[in-house]
N, C-alpha and C. Protein backbone atom coordinates (compact mmCIF):
# COMPACT_ATOMS: atom_id res chain seq x y z
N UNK A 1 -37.07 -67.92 11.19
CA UNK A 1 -36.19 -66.92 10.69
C UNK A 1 -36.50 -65.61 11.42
N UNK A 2 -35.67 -64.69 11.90
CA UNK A 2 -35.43 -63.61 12.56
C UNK A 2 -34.91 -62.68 11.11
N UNK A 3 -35.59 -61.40 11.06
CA UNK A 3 -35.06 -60.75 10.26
C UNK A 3 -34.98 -59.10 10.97
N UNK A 4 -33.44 -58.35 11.36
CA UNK A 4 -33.57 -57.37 11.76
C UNK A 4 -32.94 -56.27 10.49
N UNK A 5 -33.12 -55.25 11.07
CA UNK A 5 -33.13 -54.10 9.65
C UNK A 5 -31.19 -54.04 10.09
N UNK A 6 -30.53 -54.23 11.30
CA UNK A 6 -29.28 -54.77 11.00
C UNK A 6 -28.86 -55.70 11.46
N UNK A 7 -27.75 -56.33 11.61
CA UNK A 7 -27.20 -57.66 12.50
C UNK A 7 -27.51 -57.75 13.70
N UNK A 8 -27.74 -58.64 14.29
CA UNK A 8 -27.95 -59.15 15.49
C UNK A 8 -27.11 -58.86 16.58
N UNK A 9 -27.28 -58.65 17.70
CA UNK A 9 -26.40 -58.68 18.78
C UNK A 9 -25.97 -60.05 19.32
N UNK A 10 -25.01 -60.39 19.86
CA UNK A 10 -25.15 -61.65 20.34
C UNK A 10 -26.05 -61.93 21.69
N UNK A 11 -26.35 -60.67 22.61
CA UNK A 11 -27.25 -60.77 23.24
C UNK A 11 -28.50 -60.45 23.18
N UNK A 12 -28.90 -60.51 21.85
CA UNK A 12 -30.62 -59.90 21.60
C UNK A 12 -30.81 -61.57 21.42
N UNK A 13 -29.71 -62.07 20.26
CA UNK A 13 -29.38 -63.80 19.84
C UNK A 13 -29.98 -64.53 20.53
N UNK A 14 -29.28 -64.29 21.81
CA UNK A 14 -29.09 -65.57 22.91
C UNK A 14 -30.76 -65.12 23.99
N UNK A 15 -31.01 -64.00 23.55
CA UNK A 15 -32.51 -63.75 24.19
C UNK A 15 -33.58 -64.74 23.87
N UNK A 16 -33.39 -64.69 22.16
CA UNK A 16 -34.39 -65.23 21.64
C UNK A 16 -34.11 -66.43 21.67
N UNK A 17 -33.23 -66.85 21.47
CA UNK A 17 -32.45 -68.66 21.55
C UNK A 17 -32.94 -69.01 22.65
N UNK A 18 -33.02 -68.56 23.87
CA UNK A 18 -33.76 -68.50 25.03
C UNK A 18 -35.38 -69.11 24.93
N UNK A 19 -35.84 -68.69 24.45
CA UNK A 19 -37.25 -68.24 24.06
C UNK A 19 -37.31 -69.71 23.09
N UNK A 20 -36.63 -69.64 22.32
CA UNK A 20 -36.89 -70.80 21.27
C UNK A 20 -36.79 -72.25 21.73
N UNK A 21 -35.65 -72.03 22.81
CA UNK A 21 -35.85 -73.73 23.27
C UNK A 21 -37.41 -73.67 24.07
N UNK A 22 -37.60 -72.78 24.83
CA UNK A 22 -38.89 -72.86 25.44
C UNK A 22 -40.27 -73.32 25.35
N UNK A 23 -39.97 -72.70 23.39
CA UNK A 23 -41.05 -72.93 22.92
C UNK A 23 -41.06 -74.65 22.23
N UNK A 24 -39.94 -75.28 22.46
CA UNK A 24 -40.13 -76.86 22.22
C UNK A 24 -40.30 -76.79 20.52
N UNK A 25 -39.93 -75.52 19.52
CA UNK A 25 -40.48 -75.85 18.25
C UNK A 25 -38.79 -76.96 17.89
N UNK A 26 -39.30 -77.66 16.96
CA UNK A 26 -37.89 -78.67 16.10
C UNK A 26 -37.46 -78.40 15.14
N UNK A 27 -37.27 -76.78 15.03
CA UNK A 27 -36.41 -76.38 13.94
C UNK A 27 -35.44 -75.45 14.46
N UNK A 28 -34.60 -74.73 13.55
CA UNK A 28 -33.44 -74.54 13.66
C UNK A 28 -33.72 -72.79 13.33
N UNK A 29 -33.51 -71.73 14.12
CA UNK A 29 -33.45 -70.32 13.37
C UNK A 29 -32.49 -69.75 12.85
N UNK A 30 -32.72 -68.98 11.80
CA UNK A 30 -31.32 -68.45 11.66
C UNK A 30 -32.11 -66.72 12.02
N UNK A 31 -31.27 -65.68 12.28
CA UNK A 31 -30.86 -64.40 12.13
C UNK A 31 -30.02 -64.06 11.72
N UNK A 32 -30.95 -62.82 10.66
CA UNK A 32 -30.07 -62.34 9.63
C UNK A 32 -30.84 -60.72 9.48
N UNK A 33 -30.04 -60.36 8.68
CA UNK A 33 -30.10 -58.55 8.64
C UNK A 33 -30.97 -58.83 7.40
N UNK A 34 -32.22 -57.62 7.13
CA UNK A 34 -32.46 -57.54 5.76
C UNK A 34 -31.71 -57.46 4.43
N UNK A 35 -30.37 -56.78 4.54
CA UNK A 35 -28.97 -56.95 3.62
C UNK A 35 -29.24 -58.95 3.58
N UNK A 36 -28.28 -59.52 4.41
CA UNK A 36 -28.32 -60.74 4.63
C UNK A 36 -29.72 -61.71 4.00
N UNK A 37 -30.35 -61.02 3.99
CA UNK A 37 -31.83 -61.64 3.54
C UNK A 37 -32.16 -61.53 2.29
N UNK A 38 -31.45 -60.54 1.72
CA UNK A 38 -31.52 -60.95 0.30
C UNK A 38 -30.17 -61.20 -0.83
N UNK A 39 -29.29 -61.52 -0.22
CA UNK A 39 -27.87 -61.92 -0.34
C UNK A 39 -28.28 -63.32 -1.56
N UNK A 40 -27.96 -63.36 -2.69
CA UNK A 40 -28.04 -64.51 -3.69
C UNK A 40 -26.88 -64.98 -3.93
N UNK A 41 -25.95 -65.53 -2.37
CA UNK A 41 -24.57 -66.33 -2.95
C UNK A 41 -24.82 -67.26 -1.57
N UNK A 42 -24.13 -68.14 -2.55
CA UNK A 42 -23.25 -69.36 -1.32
C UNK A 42 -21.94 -69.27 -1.12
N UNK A 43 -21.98 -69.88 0.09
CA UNK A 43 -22.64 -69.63 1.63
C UNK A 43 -23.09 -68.41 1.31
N UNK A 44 -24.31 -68.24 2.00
CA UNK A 44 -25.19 -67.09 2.51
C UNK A 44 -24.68 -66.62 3.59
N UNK A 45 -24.43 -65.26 3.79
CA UNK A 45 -24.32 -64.70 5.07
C UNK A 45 -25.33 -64.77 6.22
N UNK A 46 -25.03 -65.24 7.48
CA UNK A 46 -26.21 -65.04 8.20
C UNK A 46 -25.38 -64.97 9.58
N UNK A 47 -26.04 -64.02 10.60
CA UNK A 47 -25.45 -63.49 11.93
C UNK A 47 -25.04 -65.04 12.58
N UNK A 48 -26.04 -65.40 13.14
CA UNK A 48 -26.32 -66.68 14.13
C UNK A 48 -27.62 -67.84 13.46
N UNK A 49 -27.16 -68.73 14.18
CA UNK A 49 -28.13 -70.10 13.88
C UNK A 49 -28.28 -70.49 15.11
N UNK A 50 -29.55 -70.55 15.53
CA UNK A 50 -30.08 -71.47 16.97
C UNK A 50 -30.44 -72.48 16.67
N UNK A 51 -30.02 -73.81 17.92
CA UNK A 51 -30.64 -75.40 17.40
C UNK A 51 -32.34 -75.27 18.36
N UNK A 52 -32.94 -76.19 17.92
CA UNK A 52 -33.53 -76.57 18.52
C UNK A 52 -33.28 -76.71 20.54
N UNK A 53 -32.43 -76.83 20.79
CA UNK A 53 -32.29 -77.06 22.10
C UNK A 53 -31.57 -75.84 22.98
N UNK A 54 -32.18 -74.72 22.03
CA UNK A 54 -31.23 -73.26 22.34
C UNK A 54 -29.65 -73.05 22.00
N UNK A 55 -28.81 -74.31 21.62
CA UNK A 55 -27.64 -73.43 21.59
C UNK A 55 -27.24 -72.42 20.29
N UNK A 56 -26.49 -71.63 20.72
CA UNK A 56 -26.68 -70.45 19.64
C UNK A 56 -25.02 -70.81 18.86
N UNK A 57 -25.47 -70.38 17.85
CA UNK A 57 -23.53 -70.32 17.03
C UNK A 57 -24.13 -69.52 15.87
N UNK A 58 -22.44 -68.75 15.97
CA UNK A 58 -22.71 -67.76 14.98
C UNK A 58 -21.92 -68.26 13.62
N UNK A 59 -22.28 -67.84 12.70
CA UNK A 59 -21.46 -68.12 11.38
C UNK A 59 -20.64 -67.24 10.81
N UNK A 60 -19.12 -67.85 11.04
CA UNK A 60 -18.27 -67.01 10.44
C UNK A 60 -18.28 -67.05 8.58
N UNK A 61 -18.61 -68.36 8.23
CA UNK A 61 -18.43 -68.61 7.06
C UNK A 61 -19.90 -68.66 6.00
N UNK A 62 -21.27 -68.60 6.70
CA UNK A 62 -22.51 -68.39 6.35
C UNK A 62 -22.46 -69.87 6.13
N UNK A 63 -24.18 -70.04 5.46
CA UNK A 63 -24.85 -70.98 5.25
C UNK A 63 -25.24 -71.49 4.03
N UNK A 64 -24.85 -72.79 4.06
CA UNK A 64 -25.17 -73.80 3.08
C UNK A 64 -26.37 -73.97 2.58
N UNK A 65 -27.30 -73.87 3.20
CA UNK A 65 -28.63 -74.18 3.26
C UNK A 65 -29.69 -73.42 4.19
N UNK A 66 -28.93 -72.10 4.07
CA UNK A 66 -30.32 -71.01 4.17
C UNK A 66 -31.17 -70.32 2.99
N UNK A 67 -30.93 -70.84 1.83
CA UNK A 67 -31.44 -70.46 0.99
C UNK A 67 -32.75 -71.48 0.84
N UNK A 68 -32.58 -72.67 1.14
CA UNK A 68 -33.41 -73.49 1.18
C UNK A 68 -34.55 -72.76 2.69
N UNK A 69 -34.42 -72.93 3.59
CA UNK A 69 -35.26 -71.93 4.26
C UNK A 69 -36.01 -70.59 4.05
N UNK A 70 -35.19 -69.77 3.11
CA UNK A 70 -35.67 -68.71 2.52
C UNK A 70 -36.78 -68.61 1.42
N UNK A 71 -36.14 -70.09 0.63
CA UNK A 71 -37.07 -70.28 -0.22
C UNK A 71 -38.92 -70.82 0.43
N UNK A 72 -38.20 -71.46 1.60
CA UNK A 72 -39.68 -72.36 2.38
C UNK A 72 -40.38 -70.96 2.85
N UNK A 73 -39.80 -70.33 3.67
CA UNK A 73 -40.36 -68.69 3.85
C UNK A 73 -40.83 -68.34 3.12
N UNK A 74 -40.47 -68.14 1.55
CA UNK A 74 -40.95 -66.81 0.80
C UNK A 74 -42.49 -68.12 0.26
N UNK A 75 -42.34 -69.35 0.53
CA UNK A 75 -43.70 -69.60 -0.38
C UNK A 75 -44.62 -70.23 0.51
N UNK A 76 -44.07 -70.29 1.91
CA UNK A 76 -45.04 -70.17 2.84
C UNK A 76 -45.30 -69.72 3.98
N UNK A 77 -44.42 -68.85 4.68
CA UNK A 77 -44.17 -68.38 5.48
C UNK A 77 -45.07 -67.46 6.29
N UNK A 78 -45.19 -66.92 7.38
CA UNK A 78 -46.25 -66.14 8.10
C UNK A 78 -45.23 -65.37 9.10
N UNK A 79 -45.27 -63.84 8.82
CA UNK A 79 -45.18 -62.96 9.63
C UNK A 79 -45.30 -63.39 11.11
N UNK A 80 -44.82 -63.14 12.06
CA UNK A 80 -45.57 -62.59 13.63
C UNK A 80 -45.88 -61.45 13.55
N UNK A 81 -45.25 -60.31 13.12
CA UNK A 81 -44.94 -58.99 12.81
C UNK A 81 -44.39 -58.63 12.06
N UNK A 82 -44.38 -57.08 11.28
CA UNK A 82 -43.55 -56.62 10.31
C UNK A 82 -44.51 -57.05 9.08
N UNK A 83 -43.55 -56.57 7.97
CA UNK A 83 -44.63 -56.75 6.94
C UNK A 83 -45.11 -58.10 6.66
N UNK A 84 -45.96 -58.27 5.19
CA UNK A 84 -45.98 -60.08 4.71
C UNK A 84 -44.80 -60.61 4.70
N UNK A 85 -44.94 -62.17 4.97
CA UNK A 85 -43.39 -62.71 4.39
C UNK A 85 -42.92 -62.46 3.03
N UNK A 86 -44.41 -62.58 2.18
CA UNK A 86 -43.89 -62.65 0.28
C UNK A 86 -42.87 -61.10 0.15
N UNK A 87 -44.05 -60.03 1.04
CA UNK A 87 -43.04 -58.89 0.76
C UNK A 87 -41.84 -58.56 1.25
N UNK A 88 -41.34 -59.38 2.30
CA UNK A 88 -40.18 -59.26 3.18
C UNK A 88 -39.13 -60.53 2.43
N UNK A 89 -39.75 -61.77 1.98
CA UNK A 89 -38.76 -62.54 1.40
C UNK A 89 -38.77 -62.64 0.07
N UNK A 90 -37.42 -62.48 -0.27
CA UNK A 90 -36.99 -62.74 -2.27
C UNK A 90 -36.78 -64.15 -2.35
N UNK A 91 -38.19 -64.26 -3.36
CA UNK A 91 -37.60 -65.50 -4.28
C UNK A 91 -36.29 -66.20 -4.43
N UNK A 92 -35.69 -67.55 -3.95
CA UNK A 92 -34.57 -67.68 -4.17
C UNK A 92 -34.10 -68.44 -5.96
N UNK A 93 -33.77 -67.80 -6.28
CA UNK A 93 -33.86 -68.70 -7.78
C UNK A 93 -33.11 -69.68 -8.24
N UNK A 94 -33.91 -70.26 -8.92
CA UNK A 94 -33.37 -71.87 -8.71
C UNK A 94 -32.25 -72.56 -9.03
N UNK A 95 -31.34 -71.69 -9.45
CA UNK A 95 -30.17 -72.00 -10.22
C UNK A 95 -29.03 -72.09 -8.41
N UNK A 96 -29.74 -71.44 -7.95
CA UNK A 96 -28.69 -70.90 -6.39
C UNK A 96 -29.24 -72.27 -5.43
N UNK A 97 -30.61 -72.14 -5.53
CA UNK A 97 -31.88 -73.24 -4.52
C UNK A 97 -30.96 -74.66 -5.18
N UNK A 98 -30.90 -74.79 -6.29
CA UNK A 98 -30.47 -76.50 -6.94
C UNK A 98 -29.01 -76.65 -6.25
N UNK A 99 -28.06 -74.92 -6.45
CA UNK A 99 -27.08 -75.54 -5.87
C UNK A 99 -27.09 -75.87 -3.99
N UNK A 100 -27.55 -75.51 -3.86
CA UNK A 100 -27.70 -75.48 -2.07
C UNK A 100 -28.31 -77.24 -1.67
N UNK A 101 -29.10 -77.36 -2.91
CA UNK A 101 -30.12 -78.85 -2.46
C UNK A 101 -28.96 -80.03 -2.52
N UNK A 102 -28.16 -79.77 -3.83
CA UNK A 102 -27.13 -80.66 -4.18
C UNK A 102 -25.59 -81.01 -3.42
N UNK A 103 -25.61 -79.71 -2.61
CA UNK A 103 -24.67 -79.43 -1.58
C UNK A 103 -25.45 -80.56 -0.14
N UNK A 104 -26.57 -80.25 -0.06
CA UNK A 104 -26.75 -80.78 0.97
C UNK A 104 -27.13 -82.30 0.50
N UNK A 105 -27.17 -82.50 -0.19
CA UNK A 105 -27.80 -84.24 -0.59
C UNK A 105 -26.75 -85.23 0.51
N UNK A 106 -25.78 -85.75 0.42
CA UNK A 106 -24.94 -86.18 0.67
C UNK A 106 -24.43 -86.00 2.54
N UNK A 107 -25.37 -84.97 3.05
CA UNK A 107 -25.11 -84.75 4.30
C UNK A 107 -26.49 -84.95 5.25
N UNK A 108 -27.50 -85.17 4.26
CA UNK A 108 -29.09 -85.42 5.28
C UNK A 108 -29.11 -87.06 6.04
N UNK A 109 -28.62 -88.12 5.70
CA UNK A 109 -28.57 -89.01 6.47
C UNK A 109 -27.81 -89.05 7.63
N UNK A 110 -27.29 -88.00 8.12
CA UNK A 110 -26.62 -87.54 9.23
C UNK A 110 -26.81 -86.73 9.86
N UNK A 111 -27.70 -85.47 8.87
CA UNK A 111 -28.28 -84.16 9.72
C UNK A 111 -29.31 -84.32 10.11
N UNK A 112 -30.37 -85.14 9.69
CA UNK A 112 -31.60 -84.33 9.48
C UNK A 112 -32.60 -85.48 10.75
N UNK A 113 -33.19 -84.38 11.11
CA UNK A 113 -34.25 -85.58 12.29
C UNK A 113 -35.13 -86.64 11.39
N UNK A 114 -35.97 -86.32 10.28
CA UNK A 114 -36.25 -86.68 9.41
C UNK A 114 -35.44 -87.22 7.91
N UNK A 115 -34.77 -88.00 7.70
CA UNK A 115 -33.39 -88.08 7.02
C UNK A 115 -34.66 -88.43 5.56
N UNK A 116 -35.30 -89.63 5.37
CA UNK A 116 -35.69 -90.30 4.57
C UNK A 116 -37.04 -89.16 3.71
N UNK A 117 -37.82 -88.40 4.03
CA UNK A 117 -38.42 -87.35 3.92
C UNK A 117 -37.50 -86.25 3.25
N UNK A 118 -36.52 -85.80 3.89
CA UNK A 118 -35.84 -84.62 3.36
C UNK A 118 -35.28 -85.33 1.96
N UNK A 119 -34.32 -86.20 1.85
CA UNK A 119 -34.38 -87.15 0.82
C UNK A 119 -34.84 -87.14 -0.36
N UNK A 120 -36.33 -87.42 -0.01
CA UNK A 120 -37.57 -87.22 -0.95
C UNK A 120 -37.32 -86.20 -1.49
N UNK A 121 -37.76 -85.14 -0.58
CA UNK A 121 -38.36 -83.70 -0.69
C UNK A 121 -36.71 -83.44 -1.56
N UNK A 122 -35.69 -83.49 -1.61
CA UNK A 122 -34.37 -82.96 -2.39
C UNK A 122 -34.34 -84.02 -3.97
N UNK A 123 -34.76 -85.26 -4.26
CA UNK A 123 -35.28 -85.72 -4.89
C UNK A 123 -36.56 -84.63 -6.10
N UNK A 124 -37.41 -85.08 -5.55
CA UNK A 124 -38.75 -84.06 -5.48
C UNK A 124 -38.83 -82.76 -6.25
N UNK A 125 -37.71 -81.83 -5.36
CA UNK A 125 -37.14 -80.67 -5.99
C UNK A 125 -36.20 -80.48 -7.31
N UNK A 126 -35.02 -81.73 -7.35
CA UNK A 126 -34.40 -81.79 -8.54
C UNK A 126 -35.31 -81.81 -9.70
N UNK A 127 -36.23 -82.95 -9.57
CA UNK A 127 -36.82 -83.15 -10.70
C UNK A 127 -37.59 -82.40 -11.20
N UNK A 128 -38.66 -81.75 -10.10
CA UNK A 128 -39.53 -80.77 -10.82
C UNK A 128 -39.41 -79.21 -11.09
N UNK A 129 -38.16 -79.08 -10.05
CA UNK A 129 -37.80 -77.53 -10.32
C UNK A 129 -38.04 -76.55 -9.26
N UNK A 130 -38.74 -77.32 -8.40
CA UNK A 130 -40.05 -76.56 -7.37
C UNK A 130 -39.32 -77.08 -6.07
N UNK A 131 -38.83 -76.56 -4.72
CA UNK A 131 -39.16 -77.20 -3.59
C UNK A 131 -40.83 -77.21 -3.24
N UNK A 132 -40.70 -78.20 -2.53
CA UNK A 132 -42.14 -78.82 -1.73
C UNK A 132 -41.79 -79.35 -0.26
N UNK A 133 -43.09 -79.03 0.43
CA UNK A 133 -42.82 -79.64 1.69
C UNK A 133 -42.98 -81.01 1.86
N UNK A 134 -42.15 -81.38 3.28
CA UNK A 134 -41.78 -83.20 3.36
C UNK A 134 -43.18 -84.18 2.69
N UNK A 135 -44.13 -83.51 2.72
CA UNK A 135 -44.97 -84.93 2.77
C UNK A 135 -45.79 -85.44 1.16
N UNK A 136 -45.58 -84.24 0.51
CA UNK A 136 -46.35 -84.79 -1.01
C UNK A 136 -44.76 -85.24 -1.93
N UNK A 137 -43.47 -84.62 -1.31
CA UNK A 137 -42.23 -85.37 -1.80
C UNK A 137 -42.25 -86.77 -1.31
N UNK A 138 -42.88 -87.45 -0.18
CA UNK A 138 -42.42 -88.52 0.07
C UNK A 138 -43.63 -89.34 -0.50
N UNK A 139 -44.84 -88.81 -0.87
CA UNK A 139 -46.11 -89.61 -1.55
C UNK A 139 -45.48 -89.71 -3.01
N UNK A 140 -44.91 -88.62 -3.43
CA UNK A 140 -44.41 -88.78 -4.65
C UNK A 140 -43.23 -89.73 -5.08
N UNK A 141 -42.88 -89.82 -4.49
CA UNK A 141 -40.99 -90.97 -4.21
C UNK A 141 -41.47 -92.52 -4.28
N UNK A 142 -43.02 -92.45 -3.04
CA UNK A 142 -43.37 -93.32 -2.32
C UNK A 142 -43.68 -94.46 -4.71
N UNK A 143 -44.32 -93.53 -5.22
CA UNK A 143 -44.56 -93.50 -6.10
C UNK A 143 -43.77 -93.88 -7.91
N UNK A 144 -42.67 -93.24 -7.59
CA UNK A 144 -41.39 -92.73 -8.42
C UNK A 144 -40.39 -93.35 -7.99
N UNK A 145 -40.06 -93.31 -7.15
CA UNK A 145 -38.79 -93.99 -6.50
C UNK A 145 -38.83 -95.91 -6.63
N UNK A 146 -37.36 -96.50 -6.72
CA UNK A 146 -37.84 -97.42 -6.82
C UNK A 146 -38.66 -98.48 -5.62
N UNK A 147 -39.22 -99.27 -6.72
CA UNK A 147 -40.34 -99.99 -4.97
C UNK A 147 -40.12 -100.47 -4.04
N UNK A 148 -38.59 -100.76 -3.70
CA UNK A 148 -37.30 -101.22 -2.94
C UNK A 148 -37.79 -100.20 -1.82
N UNK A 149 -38.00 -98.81 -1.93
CA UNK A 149 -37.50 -97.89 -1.02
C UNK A 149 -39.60 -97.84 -0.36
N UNK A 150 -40.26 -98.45 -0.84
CA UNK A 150 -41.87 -97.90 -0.97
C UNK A 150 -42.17 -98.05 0.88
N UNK A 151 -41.94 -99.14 1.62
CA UNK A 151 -41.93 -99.69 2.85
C UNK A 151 -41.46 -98.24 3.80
N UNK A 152 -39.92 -98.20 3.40
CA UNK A 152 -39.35 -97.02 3.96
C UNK A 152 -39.74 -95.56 4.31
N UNK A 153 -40.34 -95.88 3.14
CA UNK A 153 -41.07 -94.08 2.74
C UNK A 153 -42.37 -93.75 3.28
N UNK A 154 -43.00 -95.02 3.25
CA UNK A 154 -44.31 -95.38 3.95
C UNK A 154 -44.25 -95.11 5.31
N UNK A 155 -43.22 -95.73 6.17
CA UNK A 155 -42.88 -95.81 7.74
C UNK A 155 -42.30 -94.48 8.04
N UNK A 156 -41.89 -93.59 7.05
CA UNK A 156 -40.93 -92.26 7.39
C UNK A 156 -42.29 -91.15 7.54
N UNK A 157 -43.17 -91.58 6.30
CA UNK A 157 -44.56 -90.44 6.25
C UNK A 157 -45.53 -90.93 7.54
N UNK A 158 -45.78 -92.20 8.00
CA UNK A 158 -46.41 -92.32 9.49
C UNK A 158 -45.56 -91.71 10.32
N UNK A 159 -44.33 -91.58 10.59
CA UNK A 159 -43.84 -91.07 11.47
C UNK A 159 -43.49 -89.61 11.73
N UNK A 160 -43.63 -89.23 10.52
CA UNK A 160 -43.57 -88.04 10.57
C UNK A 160 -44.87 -86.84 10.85
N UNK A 161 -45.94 -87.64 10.67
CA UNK A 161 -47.38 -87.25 10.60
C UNK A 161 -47.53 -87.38 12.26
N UNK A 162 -47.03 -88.57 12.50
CA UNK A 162 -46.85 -88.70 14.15
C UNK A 162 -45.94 -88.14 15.13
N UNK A 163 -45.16 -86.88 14.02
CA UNK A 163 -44.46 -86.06 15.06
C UNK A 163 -43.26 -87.45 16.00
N UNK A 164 -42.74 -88.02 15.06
CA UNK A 164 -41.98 -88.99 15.90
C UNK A 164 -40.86 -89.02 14.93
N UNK A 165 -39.61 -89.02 15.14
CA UNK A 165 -37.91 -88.71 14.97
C UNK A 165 -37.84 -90.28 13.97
N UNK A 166 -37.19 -89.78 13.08
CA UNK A 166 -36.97 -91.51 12.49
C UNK A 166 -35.61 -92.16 13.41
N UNK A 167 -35.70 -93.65 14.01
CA UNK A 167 -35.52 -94.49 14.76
C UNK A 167 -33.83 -94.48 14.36
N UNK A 168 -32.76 -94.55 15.33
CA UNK A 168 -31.38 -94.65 15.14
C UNK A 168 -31.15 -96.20 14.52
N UNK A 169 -32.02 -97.01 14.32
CA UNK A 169 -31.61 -98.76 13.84
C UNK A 169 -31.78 -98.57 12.41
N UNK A 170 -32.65 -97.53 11.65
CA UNK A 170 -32.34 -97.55 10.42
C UNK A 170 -31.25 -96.59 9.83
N UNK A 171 -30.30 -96.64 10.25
CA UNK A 171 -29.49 -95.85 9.80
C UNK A 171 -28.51 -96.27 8.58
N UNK A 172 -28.53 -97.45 8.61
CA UNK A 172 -27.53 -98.21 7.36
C UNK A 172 -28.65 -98.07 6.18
N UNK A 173 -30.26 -98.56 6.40
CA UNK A 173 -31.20 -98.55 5.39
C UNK A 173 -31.31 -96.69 4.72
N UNK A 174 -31.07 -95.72 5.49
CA UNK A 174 -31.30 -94.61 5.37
C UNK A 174 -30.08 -94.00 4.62
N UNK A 175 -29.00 -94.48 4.61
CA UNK A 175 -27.48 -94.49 4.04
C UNK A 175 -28.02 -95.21 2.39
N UNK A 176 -28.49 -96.32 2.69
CA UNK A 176 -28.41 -96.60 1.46
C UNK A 176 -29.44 -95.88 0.67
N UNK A 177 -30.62 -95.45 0.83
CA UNK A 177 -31.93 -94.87 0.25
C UNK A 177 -31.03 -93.40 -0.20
N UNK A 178 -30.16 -92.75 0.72
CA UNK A 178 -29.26 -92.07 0.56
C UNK A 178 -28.94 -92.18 -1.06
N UNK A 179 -28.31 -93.20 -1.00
CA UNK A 179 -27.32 -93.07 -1.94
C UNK A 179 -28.12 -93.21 -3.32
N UNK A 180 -29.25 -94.40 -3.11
CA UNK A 180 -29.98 -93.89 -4.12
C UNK A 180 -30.40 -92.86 -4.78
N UNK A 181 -31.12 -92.05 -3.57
CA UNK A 181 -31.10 -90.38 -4.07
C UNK A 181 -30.19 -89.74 -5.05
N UNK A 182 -28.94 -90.14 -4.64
CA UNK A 182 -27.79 -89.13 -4.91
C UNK A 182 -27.72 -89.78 -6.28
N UNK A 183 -27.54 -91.00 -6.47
CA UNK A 183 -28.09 -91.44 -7.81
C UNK A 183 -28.72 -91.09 -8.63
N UNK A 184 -30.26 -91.07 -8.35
CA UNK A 184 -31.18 -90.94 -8.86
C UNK A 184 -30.98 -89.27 -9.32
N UNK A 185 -31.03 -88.51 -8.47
CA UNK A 185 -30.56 -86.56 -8.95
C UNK A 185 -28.97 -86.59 -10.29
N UNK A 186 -27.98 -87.81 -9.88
CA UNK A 186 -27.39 -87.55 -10.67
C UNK A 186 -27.76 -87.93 -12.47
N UNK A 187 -28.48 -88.93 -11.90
CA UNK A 187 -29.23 -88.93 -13.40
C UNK A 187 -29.81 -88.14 -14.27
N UNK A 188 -30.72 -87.57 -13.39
CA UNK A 188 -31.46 -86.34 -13.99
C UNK A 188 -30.52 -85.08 -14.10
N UNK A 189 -29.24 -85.31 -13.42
CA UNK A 189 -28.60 -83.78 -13.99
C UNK A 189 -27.14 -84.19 -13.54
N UNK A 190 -26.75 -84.83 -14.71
CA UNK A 190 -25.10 -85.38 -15.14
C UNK A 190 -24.14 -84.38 -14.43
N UNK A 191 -24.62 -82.82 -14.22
CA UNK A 191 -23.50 -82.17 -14.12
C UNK A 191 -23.35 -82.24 -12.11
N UNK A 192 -24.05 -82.75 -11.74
CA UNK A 192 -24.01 -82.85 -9.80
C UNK A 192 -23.13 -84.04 -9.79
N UNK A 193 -22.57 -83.83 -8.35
CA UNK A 193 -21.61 -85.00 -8.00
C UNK A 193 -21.72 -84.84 -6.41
């Protein structure tokens, strides 16, 4: 996350988008204005989003799931510069975080490099209230979830520990673990669809 005291240029953007494929990290940035940064609606406003492989796009319509990032920021996040993250990022509260998780349920077996993990981890979060990062959601699932999925979850947490992309042949198994999910969250809260 990029946070400037106003919007971004598209060429300060494409500087750092620059910079970001360089650095080989496998996530996605967004830039956003401090206004933008503490914005509590969906879509969230945000300038631009860089992929992983540098290309830059800006958002006319904001983001689905920058609140979920904001939230990963504010509870673990590290400065390069500028102040702490805790003091630079607001709490996202969970009534906004549940809707953003539930928005995205239904679209991670298609987005996500890690599909079966994020899964978890949106799982994970419904139930306890809390996001958590990929790997004590997928020990927990590995656990909770039914034992159908235990193999899956097992091969998703080696691979992910191994910094290795889950494999394009499970994609029908990852559809269906999918849908379980979406199941399983609708149980625990009748009012998601």
């Amino acid at each position: 996350m990029a946070v400037s005291c106003d919007s971004y240029s598209v060429e300060a953007a494409s500087r750092i988008a620059r910079l970001h494929n360089l650095s080989g990290l496998a996530s996605d940035v967004f830039f956003v204005s401090r206004k933008q940064l503490g914005a509590n609606i969906l879509p969230t406003p945000v300038d631009f989003v860089v992929k992983p492989d540098g290309a830059l796009f800006r958002s006319q319509t904001g983001s689905m799931d920058f609140l979920i990032n904001r939230q990963d920021a504010h509870e673990c996040g590290s400065a390069l510069f500028g102040p702490p993250t805790k003091d630079l990022v607001p709490e996202v509260p969970w009534a906004l975080l549940r809707e953003a998780l539930l928005w995205l349920l239904p679209h991670i077996a298609d987005r996500f490099k890690n599909p079966v993990l994020m899964l978890c981890r949106v799982a994970y979060a419904i139930h306890h209230r809390s996001l958590c990062s990929k790997v004590a959601p997928g020990e927990w699932a590995r656990e909770h979830l039914g034992i159908e999925w235990a193999d899956l979850i097992d091969e998703a947490l080696q691979e992910y520990t191994a910094g290795v992309a889950q494999v394009s042949q499970k994609h029908d198994i990852t559809r269906s673990f999918s849908q379980y999910c979406e199941n399983y969250v609708r149980r625990l809260e009748p009012e998601a669809t």
